[in-house]
Protein backbone atom coordinates (compact mmCIF):
# COMPACT_ATOMS: atom_id res chain seq x y z
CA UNK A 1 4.58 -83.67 12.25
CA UNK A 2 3.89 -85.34 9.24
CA UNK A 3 4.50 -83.03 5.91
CA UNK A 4 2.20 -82.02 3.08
CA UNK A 5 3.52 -82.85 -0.60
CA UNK A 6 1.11 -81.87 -2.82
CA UNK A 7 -2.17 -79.83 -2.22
CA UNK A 8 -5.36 -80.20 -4.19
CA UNK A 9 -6.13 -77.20 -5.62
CA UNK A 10 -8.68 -78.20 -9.22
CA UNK A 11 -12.49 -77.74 -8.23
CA UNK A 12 -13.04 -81.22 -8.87
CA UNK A 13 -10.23 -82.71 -6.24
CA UNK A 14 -11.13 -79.77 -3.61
CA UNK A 15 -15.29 -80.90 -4.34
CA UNK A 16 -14.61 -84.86 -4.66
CA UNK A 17 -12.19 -84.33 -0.84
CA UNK A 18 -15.69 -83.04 0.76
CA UNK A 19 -17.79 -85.24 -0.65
CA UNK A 20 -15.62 -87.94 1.17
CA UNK A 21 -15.82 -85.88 4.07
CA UNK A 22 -19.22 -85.86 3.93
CA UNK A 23 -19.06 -89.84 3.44
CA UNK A 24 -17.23 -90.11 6.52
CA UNK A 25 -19.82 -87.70 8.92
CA UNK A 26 -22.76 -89.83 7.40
CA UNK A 27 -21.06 -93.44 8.21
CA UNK A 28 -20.47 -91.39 12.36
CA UNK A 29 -23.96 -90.75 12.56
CA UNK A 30 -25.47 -94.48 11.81
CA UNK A 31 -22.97 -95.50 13.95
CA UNK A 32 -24.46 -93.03 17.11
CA UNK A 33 -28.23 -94.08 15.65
CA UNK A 34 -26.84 -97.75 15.82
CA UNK A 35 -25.56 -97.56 19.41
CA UNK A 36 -28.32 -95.26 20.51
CA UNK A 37 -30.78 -98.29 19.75
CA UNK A 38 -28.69 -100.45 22.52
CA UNK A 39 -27.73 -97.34 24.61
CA UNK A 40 -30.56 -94.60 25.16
CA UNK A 41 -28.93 -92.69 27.52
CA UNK A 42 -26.04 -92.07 24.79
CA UNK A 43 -25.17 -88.18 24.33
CA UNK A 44 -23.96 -86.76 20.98
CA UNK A 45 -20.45 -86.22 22.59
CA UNK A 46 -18.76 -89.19 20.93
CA UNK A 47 -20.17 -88.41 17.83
CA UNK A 48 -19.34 -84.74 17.70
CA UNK A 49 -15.87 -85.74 18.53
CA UNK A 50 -16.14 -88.11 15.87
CA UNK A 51 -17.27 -85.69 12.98
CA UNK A 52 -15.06 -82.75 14.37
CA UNK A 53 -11.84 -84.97 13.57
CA UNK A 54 -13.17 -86.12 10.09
CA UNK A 55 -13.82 -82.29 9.39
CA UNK A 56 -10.66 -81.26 10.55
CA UNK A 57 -8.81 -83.31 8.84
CA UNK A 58 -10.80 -83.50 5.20
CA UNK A 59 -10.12 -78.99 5.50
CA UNK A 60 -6.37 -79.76 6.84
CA UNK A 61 -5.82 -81.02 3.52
CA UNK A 62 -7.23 -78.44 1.88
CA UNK A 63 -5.65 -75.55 3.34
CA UNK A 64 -7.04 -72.14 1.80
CA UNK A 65 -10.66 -70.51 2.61
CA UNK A 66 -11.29 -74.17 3.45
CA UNK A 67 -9.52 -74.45 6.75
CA UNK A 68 -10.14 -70.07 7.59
CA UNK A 69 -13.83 -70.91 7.60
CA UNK A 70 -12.93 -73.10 10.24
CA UNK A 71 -10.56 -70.78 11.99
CA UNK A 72 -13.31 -67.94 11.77
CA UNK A 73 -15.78 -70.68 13.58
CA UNK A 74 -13.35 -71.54 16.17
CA UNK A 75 -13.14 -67.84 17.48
CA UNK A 76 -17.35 -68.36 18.40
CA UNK A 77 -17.16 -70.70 21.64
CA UNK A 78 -20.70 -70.63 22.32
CA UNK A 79 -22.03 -71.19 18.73
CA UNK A 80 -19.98 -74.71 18.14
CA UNK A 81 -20.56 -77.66 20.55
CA UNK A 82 -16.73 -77.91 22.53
CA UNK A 83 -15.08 -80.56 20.98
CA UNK A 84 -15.47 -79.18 17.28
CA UNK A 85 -14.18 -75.34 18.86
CA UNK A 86 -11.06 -77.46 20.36
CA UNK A 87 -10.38 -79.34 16.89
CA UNK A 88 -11.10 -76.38 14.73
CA UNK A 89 -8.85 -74.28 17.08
CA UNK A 90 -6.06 -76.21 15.44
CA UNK A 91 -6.16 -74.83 12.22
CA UNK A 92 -5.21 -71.19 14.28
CA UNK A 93 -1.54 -72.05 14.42
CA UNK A 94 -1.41 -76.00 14.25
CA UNK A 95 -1.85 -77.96 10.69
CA UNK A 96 0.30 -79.99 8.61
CA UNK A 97 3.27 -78.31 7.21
CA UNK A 98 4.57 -78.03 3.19
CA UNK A 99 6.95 -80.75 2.38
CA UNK A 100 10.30 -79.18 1.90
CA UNK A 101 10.90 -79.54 -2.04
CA UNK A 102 7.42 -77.77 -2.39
CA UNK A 103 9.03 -75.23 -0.09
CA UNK A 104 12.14 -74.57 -2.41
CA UNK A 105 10.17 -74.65 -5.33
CA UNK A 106 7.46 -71.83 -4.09
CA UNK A 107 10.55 -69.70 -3.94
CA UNK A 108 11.66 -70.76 -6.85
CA UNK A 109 8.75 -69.57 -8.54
CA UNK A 110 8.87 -66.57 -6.82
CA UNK A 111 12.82 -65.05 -6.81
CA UNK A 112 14.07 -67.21 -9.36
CA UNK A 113 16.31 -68.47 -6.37
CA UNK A 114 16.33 -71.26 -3.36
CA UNK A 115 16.21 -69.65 0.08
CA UNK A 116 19.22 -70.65 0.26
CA UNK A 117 20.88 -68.39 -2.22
CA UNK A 118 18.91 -65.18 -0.58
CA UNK A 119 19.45 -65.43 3.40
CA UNK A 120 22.60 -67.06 5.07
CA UNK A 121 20.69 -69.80 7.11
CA UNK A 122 17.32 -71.26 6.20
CA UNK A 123 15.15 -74.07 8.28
CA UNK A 124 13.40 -75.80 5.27
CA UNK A 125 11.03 -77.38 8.50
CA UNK A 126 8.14 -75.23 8.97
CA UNK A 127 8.24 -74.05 12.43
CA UNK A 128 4.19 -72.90 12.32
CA UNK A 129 1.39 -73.49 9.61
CA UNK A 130 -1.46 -72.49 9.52
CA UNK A 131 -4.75 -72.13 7.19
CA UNK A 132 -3.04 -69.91 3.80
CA UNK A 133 0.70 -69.87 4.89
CA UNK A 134 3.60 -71.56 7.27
CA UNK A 135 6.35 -69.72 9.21
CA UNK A 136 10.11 -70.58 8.42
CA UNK A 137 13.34 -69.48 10.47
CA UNK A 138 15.74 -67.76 8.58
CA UNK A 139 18.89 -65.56 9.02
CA UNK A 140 20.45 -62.72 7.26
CA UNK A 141 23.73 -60.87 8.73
CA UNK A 142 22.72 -62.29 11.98
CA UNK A 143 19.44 -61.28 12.79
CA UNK A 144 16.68 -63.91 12.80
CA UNK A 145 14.17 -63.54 10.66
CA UNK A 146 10.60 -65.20 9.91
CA UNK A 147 9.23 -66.05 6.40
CA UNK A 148 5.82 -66.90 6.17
CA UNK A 149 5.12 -68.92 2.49
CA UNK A 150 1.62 -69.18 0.93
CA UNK A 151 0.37 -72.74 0.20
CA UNK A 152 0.33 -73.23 -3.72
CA UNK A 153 -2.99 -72.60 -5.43
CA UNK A 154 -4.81 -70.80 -2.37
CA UNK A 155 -5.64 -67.32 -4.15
CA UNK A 156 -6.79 -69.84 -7.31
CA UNK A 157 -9.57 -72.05 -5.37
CA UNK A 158 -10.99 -69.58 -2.60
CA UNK A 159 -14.05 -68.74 -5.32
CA UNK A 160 -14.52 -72.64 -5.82
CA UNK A 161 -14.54 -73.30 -2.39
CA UNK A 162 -16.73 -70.62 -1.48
CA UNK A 163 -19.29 -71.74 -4.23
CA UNK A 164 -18.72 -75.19 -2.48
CA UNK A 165 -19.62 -73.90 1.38
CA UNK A 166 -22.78 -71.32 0.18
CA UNK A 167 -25.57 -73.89 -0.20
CA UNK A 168 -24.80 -75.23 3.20
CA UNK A 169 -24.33 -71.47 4.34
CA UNK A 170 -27.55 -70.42 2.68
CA UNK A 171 -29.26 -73.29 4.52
CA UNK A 172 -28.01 -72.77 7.75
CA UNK A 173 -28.72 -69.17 8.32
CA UNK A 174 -31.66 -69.26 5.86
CA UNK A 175 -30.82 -66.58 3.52
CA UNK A 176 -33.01 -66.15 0.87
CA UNK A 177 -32.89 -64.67 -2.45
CA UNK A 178 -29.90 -62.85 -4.35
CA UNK A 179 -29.31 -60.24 -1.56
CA UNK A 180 -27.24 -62.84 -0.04
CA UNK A 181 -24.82 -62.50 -2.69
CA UNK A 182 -23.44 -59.38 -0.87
CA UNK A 183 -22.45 -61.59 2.11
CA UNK A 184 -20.37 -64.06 0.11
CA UNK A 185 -18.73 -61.26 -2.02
CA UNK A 186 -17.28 -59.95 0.74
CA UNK A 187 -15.44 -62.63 2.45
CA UNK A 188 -14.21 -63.99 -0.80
CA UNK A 189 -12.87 -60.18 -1.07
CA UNK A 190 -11.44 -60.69 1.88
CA UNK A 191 -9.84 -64.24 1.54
CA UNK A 192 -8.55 -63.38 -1.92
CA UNK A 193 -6.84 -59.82 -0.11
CA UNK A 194 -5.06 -62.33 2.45
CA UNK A 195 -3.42 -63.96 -0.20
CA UNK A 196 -1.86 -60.90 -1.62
CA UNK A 197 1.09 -60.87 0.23
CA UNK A 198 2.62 -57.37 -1.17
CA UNK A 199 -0.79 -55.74 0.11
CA UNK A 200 -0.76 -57.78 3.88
CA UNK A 201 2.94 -56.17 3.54
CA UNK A 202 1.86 -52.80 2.92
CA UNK A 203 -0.82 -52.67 5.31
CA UNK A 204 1.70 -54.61 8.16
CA UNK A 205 3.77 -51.61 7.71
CA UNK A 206 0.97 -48.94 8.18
CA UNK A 207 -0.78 -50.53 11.51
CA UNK A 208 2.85 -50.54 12.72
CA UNK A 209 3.42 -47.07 12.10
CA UNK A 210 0.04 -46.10 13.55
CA UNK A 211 -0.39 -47.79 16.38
CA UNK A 212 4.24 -48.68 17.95
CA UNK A 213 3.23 -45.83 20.38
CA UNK A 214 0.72 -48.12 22.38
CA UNK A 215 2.02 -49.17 25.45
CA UNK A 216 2.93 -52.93 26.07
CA UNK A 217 2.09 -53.75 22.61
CA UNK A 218 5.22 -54.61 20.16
CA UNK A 219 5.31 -55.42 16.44
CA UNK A 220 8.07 -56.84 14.09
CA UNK A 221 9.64 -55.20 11.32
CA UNK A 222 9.03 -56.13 7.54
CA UNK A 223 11.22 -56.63 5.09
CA UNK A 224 10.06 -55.56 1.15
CA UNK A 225 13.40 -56.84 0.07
CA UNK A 226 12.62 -60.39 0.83
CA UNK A 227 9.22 -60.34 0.02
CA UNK A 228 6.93 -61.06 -2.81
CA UNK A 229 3.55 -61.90 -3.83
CA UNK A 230 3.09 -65.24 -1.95
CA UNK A 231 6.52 -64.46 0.23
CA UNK A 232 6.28 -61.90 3.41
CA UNK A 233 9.24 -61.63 5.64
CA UNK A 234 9.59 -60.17 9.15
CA UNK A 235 11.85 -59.93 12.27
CA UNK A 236 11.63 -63.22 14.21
CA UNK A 237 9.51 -62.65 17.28
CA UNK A 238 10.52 -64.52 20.72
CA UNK A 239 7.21 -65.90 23.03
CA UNK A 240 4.40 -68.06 23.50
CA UNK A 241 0.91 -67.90 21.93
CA UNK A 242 -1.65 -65.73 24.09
CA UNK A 243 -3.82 -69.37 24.64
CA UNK A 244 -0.78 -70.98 26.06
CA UNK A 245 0.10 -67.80 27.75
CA UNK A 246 -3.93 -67.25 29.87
CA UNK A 247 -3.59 -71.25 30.16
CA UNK A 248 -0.68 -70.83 32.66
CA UNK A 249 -0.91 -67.01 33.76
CA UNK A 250 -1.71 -66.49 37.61
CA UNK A 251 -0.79 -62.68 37.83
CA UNK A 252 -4.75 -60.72 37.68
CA UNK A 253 -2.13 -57.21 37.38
CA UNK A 254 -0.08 -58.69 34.17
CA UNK A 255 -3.44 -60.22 32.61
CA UNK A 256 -4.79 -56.50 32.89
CA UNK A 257 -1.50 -54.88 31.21
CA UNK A 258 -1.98 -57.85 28.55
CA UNK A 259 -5.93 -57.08 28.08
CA UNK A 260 -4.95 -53.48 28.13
CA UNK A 261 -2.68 -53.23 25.85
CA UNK A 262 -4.68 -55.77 23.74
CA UNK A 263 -8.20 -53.68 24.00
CA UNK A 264 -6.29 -50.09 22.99
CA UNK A 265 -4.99 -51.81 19.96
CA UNK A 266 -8.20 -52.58 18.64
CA UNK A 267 -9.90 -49.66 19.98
CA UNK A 268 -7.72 -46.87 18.14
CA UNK A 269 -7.77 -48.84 14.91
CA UNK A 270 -11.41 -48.77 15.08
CA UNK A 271 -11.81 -45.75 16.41
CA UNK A 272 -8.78 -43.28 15.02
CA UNK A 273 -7.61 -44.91 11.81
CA UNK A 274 -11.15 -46.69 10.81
CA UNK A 275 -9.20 -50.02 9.80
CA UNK A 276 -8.63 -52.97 11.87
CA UNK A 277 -7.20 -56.36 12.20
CA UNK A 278 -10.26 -57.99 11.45
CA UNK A 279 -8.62 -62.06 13.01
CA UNK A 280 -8.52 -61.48 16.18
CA UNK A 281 -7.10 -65.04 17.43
CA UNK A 282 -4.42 -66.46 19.84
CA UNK A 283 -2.49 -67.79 16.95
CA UNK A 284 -1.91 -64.05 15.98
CA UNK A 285 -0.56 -62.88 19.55
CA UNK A 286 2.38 -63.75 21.40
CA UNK A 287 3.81 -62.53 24.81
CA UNK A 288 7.39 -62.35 25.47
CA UNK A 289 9.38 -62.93 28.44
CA UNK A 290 8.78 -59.18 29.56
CA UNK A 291 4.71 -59.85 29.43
CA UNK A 292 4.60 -57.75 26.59
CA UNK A 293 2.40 -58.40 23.70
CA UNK A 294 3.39 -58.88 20.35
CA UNK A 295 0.67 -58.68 17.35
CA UNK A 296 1.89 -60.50 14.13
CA UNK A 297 -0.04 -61.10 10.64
CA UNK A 298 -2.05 -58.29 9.17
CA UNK A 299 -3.29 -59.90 6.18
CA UNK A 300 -7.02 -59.51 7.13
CA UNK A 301 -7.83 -55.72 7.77
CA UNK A 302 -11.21 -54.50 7.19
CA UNK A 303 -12.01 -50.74 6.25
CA UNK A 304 -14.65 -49.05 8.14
CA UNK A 305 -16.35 -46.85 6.36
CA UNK A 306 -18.36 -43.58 7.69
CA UNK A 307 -21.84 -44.61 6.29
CA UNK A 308 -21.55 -47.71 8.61
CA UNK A 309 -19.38 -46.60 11.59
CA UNK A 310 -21.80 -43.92 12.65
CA UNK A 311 -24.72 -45.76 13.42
CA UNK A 312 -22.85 -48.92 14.62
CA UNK A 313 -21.31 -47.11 17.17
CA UNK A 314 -24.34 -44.94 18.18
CA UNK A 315 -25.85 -48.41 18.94
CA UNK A 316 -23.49 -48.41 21.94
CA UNK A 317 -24.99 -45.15 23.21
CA UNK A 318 -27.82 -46.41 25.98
CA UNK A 319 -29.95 -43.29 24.94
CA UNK A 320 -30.25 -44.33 21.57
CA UNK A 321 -30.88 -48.24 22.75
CA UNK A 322 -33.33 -46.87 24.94
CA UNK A 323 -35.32 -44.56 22.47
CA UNK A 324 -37.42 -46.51 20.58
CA UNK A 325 -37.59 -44.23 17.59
CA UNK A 326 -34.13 -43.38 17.03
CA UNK A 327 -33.04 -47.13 17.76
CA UNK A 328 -35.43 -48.15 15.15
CA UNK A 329 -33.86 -45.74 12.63
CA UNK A 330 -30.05 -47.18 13.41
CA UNK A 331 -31.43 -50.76 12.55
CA UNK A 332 -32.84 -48.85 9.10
CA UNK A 333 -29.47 -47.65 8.46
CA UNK A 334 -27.78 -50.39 9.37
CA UNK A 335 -29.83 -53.17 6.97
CA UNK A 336 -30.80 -54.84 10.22
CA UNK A 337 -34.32 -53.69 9.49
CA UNK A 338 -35.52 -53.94 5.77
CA UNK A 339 -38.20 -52.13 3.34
CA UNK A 340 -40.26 -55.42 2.52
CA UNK A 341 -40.00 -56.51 6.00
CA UNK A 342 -43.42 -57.66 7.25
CA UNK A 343 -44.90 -56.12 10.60
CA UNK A 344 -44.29 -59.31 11.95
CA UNK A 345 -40.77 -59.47 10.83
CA UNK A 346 -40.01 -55.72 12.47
CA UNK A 347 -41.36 -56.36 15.66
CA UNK A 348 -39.36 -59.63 15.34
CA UNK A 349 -36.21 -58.32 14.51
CA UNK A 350 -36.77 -55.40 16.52
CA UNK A 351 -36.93 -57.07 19.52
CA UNK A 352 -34.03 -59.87 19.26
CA UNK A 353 -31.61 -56.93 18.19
CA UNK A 354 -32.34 -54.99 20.97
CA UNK A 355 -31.48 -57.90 23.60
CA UNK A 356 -28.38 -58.74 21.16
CA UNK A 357 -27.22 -55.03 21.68
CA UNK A 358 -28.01 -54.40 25.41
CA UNK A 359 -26.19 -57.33 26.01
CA UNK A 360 -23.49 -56.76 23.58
CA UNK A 361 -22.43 -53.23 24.37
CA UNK A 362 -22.24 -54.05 27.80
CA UNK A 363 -18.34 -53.72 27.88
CA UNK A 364 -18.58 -49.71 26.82
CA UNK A 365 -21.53 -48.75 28.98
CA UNK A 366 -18.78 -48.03 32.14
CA UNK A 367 -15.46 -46.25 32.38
CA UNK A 368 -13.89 -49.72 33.39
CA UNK A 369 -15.15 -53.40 32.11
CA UNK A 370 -13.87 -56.61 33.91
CA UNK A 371 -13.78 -59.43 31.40
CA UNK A 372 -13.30 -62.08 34.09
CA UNK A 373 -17.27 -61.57 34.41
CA UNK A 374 -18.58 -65.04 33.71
CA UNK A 375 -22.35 -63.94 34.40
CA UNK A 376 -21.65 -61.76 30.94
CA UNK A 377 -20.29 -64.94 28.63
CA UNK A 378 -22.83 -67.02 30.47
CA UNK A 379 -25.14 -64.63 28.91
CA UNK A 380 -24.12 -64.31 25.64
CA UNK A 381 -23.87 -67.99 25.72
CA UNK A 382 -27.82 -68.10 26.74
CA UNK A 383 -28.85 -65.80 24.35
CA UNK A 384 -27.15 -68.09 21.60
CA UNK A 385 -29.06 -70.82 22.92
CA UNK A 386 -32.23 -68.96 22.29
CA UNK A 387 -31.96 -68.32 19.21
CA UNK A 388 -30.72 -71.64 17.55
CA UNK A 389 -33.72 -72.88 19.67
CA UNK A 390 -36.18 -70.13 17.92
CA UNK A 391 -38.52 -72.21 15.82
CA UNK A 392 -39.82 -68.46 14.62
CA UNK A 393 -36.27 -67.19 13.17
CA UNK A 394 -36.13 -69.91 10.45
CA UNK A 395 -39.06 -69.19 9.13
CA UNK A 396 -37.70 -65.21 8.93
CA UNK A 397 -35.36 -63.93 5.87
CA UNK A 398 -32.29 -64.56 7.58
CA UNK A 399 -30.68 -61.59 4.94
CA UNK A 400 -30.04 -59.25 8.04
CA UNK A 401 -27.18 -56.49 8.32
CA UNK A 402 -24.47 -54.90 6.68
CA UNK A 403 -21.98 -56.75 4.62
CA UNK A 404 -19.16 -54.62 6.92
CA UNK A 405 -21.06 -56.64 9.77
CA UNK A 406 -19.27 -60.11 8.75
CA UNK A 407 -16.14 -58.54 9.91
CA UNK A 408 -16.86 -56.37 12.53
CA UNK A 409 -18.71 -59.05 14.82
CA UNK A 410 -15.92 -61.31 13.88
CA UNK A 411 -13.66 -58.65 15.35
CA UNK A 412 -15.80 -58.31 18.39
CA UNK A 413 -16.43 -62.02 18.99
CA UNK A 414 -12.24 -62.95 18.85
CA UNK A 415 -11.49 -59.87 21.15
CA UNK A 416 -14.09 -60.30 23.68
CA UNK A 417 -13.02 -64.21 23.74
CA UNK A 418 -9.67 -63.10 24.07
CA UNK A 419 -10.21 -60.72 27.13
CA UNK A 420 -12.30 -63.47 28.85
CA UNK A 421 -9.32 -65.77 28.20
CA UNK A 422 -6.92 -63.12 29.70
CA UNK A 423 -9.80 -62.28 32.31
CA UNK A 424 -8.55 -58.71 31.86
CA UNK A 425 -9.84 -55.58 33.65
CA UNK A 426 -9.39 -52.71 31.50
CA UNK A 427 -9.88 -48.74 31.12
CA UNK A 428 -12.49 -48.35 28.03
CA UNK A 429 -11.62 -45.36 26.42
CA UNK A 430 -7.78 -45.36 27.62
CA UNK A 431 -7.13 -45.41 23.70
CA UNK A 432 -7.70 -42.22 23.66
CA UNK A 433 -4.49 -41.26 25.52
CA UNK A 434 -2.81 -41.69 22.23
C-alpha cells in the first residue's frame, strides 16, 4: 500500500483539501444529471459510488476527526446508502500508512530515540492504520509486541476540522440556535481524549482489570515503559478482524459464545463500572484460533453519569414505555422533550420517540434475544426510512437529547450491528454472573 509522507495539518491545507473534495462531488453529480438526460431509468448507484470514493479518499488524507467522522458513520448501515458504508468502512482498520522516516521521527520526538534503539526488532511498515494512529510489530526479549503511533498534528486540527464539518452538521440534522454547541463540545472532548495516549493507556489498563474475568473475552497487556503521549504499546495479539471472522463463520454455537462474550462486555461496563468503550467496530475485535475474542483500543470511553443513566435505562422498562405519564417525564429528563417546545412539537416528539424506543429496547424486553432476527434490522431500517422521509421533522428544532446520547447510541448502534453480523443468540442479563 502506498505510504503517507507528509500530512496536512494548518486550517487552511485541511479547509482548501475539502473544498477540492467538494469540487470533485459537484463535477459526479453533472455528470449523473448529464447521463440522466440520455438515460432516465439511471439510479444514483454509480454516482454514490462515485462520491463515496472522492470522500474517502479527500478524509484518507486527512487522517484525524476527519476520517473518525467517517468511521462513526460507517457503524450506521441503514442511515448511509451501501456503497458509501462499504468505502467508509475502510477507514475502520484500512487507510494509507505513515511513510517510514515520519515514523522514526514521531519517536524521535517522543523518546529522544529511533525504535530501534528501544526494542530489539522493529517493522518500520505499518502493519494496520487507521483514522488517528497505525499499528507496528515490534520485539523486546522475545515477546512480540504492538505499537500503535499517532499521525502528526491530529490532537492540533480536530477543533478546525470540527468547525469545518458543523455547518454541514447543523444543516443536516437542523439544529438551531446555540444549544447545539453542547453537541459539538462533546465529541471534540472526545476526539481530543483519543489522542492522549497516556490517558487511552490508563483507561486500557482499568477496563482490563475490570472486566479479564469475562468468559471468552481476552485483552493484551500494556506497557507504560514504552509508551508516551502519542506512543501506546501492547502485547501483540494473534487473529482475524470480527468482519472477516462473521464473513466466513458457519458454526450458530461459536457465533453465540462470540456474541456472548461480546454483549457481557458491554453490558457490565455499562451497567457495573458506568464507563464503556464507546467504538464499538470490527476493526477493534479480533478472534483467535481458539474462537475467543480479543478487544483492543480503549481510547474512546465514555462516562455515564447517574443523572443520565437512570432514566435511559428506565426507558427499557415496558411499564414505563407504556405509561404515558411517567414516559413523558423520562423524555423531560432526558432533553428529548424541551421547555419551549410547542404542543405541536411534544406530541411530535412524543410520538416518534416512543416508536424509536419500543423498537429499540426490543433486545432487553426477554431473558434471551436472537440477533439473527432480520424482521428486527428490517425494522430499524424502516423506521430510518421514515424519518429521513418526514417532511414534518425538518421543520422541528432538531436540538433533541442529551449530549451523553452522542455516545451512547453510537455504542448501541456498533454493538447491535455487530451481533447481527455474528447473528448471535445471547442470555441478556448473563453479565450479571460476574
Amino acid at each position: 500500500m502506498k505510504t503517507i509522507d507528509y500530512i496536512p495539518t494548518s486550517k487552511i491545507e485541511r479547509a482548501g483539501k475539502l473544498v477540492q473534495t467538494g469540487a470533485k462531488i459537484g463535477v459526479n453529480y453533472i455528470k449523473h444529471y448529464a447521463e440522466k438526460v440520455v438515460n432516465p431509468d439511471l439510479t444514483r448507484d454509480k454516482l454514490n459510488e462515485n462520491n463515496a470514493e472522492d470522500i474517502y479518499d479527500g478524509l484518507k488524507s486527512l487522517k484525524g476527526s476527519a476520517l473518525k467522522v467517517a468511521q462513526m458513520l460507517s457503524m450506521d448501515k441503514n442511515f448511509l446508502p451501501q456503497a458509501y458504508v462499504e468505502k467508509f468502512s475502510l477507514s475502520q482498520f484500512s487507510v494509507p500508512p505513515l511513510s517510514a522516516p515520519l515514523v522514526l521521527k514521531t519517536f524521535k520526538n517522543n523518546f529522544g530515540k529511533t525504535p530501534y534503539e528501544i526494542f530489539d526488532e522493529f517493522n518500520a511498515n505499518s502493519v494496520n492504520a487507521a483514522s488517528i494512529g497505525q499499528v507496528h510489530l515490534a520485539k523486546k526479549n522475545d515477546k512480540k509486541l504492538a505499537v500503535k503511533i499517532q499521525y502528526p498534528g491530529v490532537a492540533n486540527s480536530i477543533s478546525s476540522d470540527l468547525a469545518l464539518v458543523k455547518p454541514i452538521a447543523i444543516r443536516m440534522f437542523n439544529l438551531q440556535g446555540k444549544d447545539s454547541d453542547k453537541y459539538f463540545k462533546e465529541v471534540e472532548d472526545k476526539l481530543i481524549e483519543e489522542t492522549n495516549y497516556l490517558l487511552e493507556l490508563k483507561q486500557s489498563q482499568e477496563v482490563v482489570e475490570a472486566c479479564n474475568k469475562i468468559e471468552n473475552i481476552i485483552f493484551p497487556n500494556y506497557y507504560p515503559e514504552f509508551s508516551s503521549e502519542k506512543i501506546i504499546t501492547m502485547d501483540w495479539m494473534t487473529g482475524i478482524h470480527l468482519s472477516e471472522f462473521t464473513a466466513k463463520n458457519t458454526d450458530q454455537e461459536v457465533g453465540d459464545k462470540i456474541g456472548q462474550a461480546l454483549w457481557d462486555f458491554y453490558m457490565y461496563q455499562i451497567h457495573v463500572l458506568r464507563k464503556v468503550h464507546a467504538d464499538p467496530h470490527p476493526g477493534n475485535f479480533l478472534v483467535d484460533d481458539q474462537n475467543q475474542l480479543i478487544a483492543l483500543d480503549f481510547g474512546c470511553m465514555k462516562q455515564i453519569p447517574e443523572e443520565f443513566y437512570t432514566p435511559y435505562f428506565e426507558l427499557i422498562n415496558k411499564k414505563v414505555i407504556t405509561d404515558e405519564k411517567r414516559f413523558n417525564e423520562k423524555l423531560f429528563e432526558l432533553e428529548i422533550l424541551r421547555p419551549d417546545d410547542s404542543p405541536a412539537e411534544v406530541e411530535y416528539f412524543t410520538e416518534m420517540f416512543h416508536d424509536l424506543l419500543s423498537l429499540f429496547t426490543k433486545p432487553f424486553q426477554n431473558d434471551t434475544f436472537d440477533f439473527a432476527d432480520e424482521t428486527f434490522f428490517e425494522s430499524i431500517a424502516k423506521l430510518g426510512e421514515r424519518f429521513s422521509n418526514d417532511t414534518n421533522l425538518k421543520k422541528m428544532n432538531g436540538n433533541r437529547g442529551s449530549k451523553h446520547f452522542i455516545y451512547m447510541n453510537r455504542t448501541f448502534f456498533g454493538l447491535y450491528n455487530l451481533m447481527f453480523d455474528l447473528k448471535a443468540k445471547i442470555v441478556v442479563d448473563n453479565y450479571l454472573k460476574y
